[in-house]
N, C-alpha and C. Protein backbone atom coordinates (compact mmCIF):
# COMPACT_ATOMS: atom_id res chain seq x y z
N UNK A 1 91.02 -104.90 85.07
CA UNK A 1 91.89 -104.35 84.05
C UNK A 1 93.19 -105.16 84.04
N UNK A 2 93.79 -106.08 82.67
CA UNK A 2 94.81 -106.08 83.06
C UNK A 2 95.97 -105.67 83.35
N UNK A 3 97.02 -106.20 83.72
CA UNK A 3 98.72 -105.56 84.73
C UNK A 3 99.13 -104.81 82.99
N UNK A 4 98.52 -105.43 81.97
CA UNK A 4 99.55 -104.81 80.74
C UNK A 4 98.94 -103.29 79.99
N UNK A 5 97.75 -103.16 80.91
CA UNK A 5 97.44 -101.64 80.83
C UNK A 5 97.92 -100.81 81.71
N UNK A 6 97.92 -101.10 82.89
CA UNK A 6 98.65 -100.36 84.21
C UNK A 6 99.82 -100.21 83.80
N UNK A 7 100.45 -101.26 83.58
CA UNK A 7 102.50 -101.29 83.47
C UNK A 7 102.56 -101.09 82.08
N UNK A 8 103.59 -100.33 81.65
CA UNK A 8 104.27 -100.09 80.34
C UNK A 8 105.22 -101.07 80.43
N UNK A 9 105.52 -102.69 80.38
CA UNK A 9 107.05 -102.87 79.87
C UNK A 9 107.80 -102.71 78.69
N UNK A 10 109.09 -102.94 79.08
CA UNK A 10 109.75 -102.93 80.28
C UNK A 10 109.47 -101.74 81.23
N UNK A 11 110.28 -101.81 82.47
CA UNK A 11 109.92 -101.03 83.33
C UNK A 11 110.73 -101.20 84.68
N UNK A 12 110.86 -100.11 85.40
CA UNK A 12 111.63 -100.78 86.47
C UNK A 12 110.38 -100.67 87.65
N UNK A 13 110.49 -101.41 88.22
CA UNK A 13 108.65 -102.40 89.30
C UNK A 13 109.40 -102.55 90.48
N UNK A 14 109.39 -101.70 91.27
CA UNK A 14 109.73 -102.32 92.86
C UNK A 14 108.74 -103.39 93.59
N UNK A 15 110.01 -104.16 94.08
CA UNK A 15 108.96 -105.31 94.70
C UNK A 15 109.28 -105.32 96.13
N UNK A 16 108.24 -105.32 96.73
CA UNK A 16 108.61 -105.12 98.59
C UNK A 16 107.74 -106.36 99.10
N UNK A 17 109.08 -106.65 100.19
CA UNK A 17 109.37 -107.73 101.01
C UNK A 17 109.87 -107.93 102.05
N UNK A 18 108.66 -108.78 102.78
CA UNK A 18 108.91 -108.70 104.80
C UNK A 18 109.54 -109.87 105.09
N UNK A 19 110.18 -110.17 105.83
CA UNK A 19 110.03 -111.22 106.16
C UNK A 19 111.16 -111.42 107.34
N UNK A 20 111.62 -112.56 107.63
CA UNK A 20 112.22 -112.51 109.16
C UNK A 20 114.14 -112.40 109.26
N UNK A 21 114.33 -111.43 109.60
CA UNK A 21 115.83 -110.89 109.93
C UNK A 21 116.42 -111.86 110.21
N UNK A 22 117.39 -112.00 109.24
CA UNK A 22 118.59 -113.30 109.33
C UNK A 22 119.73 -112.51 108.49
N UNK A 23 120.93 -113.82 108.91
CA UNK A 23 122.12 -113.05 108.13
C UNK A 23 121.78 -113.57 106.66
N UNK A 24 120.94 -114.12 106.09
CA UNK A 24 121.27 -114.80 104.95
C UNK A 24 119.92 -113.92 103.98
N UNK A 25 119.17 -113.11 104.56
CA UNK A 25 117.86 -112.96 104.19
C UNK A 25 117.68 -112.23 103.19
N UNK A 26 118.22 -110.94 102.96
CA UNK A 26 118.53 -110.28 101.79
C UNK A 26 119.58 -111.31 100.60
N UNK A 27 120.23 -111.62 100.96
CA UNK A 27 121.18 -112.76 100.19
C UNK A 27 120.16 -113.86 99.58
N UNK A 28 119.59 -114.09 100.07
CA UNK A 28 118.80 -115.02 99.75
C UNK A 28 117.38 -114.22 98.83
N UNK A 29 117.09 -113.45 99.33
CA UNK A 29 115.97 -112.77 98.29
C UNK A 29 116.33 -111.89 97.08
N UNK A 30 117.82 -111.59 96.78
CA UNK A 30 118.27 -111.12 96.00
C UNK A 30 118.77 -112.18 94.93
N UNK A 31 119.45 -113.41 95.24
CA UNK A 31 119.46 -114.44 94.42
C UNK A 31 118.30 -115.02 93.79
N UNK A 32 117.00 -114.85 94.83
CA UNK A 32 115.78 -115.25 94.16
C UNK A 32 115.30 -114.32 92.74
N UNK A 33 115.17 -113.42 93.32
CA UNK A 33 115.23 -111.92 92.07
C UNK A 33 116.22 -112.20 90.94
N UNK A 34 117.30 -112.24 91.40
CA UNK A 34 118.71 -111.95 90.45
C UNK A 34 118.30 -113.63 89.02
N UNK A 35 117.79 -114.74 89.27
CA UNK A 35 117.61 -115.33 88.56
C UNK A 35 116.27 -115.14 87.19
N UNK A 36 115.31 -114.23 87.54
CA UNK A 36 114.53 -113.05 86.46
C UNK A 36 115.09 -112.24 86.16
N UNK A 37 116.06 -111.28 86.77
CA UNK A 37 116.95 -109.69 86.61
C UNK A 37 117.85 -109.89 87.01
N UNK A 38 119.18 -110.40 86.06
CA UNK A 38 120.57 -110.94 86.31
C UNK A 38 120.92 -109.45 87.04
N UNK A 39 120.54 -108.17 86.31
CA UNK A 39 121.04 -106.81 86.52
C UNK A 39 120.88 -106.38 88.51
N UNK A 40 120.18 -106.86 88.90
CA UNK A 40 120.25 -106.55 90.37
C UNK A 40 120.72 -107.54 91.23
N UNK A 41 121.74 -106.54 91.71
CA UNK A 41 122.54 -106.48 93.24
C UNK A 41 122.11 -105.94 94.15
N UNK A 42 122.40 -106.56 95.22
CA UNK A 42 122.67 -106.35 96.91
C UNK A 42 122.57 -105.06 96.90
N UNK A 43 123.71 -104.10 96.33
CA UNK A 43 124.04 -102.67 96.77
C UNK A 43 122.45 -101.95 96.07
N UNK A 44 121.33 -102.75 94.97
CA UNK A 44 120.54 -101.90 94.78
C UNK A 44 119.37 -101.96 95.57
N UNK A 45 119.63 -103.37 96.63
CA UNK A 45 118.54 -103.23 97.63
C UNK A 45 118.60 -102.00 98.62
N UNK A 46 117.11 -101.53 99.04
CA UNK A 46 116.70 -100.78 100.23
C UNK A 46 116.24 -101.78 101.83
N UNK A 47 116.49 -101.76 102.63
CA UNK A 47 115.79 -102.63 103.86
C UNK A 47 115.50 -101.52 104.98
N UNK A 48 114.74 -101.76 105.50
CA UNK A 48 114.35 -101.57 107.29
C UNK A 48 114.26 -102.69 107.96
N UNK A 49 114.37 -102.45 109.29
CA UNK A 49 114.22 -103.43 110.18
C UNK A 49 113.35 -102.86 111.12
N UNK A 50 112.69 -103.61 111.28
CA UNK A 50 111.38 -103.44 112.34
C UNK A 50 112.04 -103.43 113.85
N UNK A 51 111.16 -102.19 114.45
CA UNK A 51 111.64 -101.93 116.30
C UNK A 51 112.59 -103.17 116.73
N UNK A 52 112.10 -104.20 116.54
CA UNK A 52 113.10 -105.05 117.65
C UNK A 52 113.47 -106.26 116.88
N UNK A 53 113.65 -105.74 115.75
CA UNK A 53 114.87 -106.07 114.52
C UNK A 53 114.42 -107.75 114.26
N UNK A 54 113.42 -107.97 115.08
CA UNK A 54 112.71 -109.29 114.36
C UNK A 54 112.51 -109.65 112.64
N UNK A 55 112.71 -108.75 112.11
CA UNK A 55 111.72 -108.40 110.85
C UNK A 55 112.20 -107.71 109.77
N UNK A 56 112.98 -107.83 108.71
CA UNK A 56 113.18 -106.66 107.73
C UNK A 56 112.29 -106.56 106.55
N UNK A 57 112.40 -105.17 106.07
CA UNK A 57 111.56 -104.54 105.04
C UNK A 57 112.20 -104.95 103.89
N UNK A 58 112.09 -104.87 102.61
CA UNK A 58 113.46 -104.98 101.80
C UNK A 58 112.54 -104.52 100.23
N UNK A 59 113.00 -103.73 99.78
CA UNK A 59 112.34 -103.23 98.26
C UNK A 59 113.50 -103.52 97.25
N UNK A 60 113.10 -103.98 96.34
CA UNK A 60 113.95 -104.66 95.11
C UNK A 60 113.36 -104.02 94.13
N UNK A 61 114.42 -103.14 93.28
CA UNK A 61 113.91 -102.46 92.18
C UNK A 61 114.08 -103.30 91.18
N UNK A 62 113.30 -104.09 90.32
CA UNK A 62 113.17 -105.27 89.39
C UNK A 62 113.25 -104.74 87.90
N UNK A 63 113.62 -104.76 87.14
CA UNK A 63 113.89 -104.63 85.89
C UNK A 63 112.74 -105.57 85.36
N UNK A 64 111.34 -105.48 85.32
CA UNK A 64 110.48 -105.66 84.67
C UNK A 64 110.00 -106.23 83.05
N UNK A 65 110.25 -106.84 82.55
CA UNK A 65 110.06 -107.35 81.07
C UNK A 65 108.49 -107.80 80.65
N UNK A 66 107.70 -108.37 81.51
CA UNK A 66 106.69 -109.03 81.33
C UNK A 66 105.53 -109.56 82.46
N UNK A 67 104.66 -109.54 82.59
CA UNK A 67 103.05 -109.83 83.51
C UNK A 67 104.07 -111.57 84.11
N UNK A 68 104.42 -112.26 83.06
CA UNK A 68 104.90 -113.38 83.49
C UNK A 68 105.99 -113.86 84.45
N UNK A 69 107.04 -112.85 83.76
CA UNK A 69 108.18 -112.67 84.93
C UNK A 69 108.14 -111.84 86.33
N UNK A 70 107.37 -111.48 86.23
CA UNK A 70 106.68 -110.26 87.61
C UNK A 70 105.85 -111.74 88.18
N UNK A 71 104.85 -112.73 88.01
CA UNK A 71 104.37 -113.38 87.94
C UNK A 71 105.16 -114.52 88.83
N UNK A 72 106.14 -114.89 88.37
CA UNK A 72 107.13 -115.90 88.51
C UNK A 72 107.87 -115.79 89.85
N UNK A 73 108.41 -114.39 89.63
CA UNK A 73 109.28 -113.54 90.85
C UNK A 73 108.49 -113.73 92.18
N UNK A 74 106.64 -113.59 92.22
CA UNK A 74 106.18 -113.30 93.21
C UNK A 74 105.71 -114.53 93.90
N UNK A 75 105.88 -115.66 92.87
CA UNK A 75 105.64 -117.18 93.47
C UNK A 75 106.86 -117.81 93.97
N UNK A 76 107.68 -117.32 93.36
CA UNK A 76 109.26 -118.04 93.92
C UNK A 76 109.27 -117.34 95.04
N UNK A 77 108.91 -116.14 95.76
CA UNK A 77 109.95 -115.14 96.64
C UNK A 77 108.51 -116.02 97.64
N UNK A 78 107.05 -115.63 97.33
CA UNK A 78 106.25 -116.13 98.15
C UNK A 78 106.73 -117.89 99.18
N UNK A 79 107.39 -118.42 98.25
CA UNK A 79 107.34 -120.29 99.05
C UNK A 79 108.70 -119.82 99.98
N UNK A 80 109.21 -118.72 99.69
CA UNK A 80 109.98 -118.64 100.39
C UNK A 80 109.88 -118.81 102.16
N UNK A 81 110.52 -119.81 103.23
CA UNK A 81 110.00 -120.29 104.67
C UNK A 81 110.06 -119.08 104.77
N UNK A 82 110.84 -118.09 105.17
CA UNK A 82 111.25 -116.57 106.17
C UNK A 82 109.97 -115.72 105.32
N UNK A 83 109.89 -115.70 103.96
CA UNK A 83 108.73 -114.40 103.90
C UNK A 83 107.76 -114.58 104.48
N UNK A 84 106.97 -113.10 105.20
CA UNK A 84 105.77 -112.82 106.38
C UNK A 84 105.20 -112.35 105.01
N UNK A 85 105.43 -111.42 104.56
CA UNK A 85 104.40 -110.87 103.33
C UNK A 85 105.20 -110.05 102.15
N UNK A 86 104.29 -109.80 101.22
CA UNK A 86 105.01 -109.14 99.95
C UNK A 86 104.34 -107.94 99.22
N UNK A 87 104.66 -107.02 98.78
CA UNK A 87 103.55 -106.49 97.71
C UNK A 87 103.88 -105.85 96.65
C-alpha cells in the first residue's frame, strides 16, 4: 500500500532516532531536519539516554508535506556517522 494512503499530508510525522551521545548530536540532527522543516527547533525535540548514557533516543516531530520529503529526511539523517538506527 502506498505511504500516500496511510499518511494524510500534510501532517505532523514523528521521526525517531538513535544514535551515539555527543554534545553536538541533537544539534546536529535537528539542523539535518530543520533544512526539510525550517519550523522545528531544539526546544521541540524529545531525547532519552540509554542506562550508561552511551546512546540517545531523540523523536523529531516533522511537519510532513510529502512521501518525498519524509523520503529525503530519512536518507540524509541515515549517512549520518553517529546514527545506530531510525524509524
Amino acid at each position: 500500500m502506498p505511504l500516500e494512503e496511510l499518511i494524510s499530508f500534510p501532517c505532523t510525522f514523528a521521526i525517531k532516532v538513535t544514535g551515539i551521545n555527543g554534545v553536538d548530536f541533537v544539534k546536529e540532527m535537528v539542523a539535518i531536519v530543520a533544512k526539510f522543516d525550517p519550523v522545528l527547533t531544539h526546544e521541540k525535540v524529545s531525547f532519552n539516554l540509554s542506562r550508561s548514557e552511551k546512546y540517545m533516543a531523540l523523536t523529531m516531530p516533522v511537519q510532513a508535506t510529502s512521501r518525498e520529503q519524509l523520503d529525503a529526511i530519512y536518507r540524509t539523517i541515515h549517512a549520518h556517522p553517529h546514527v545506530k538506527f531510525m524509524l
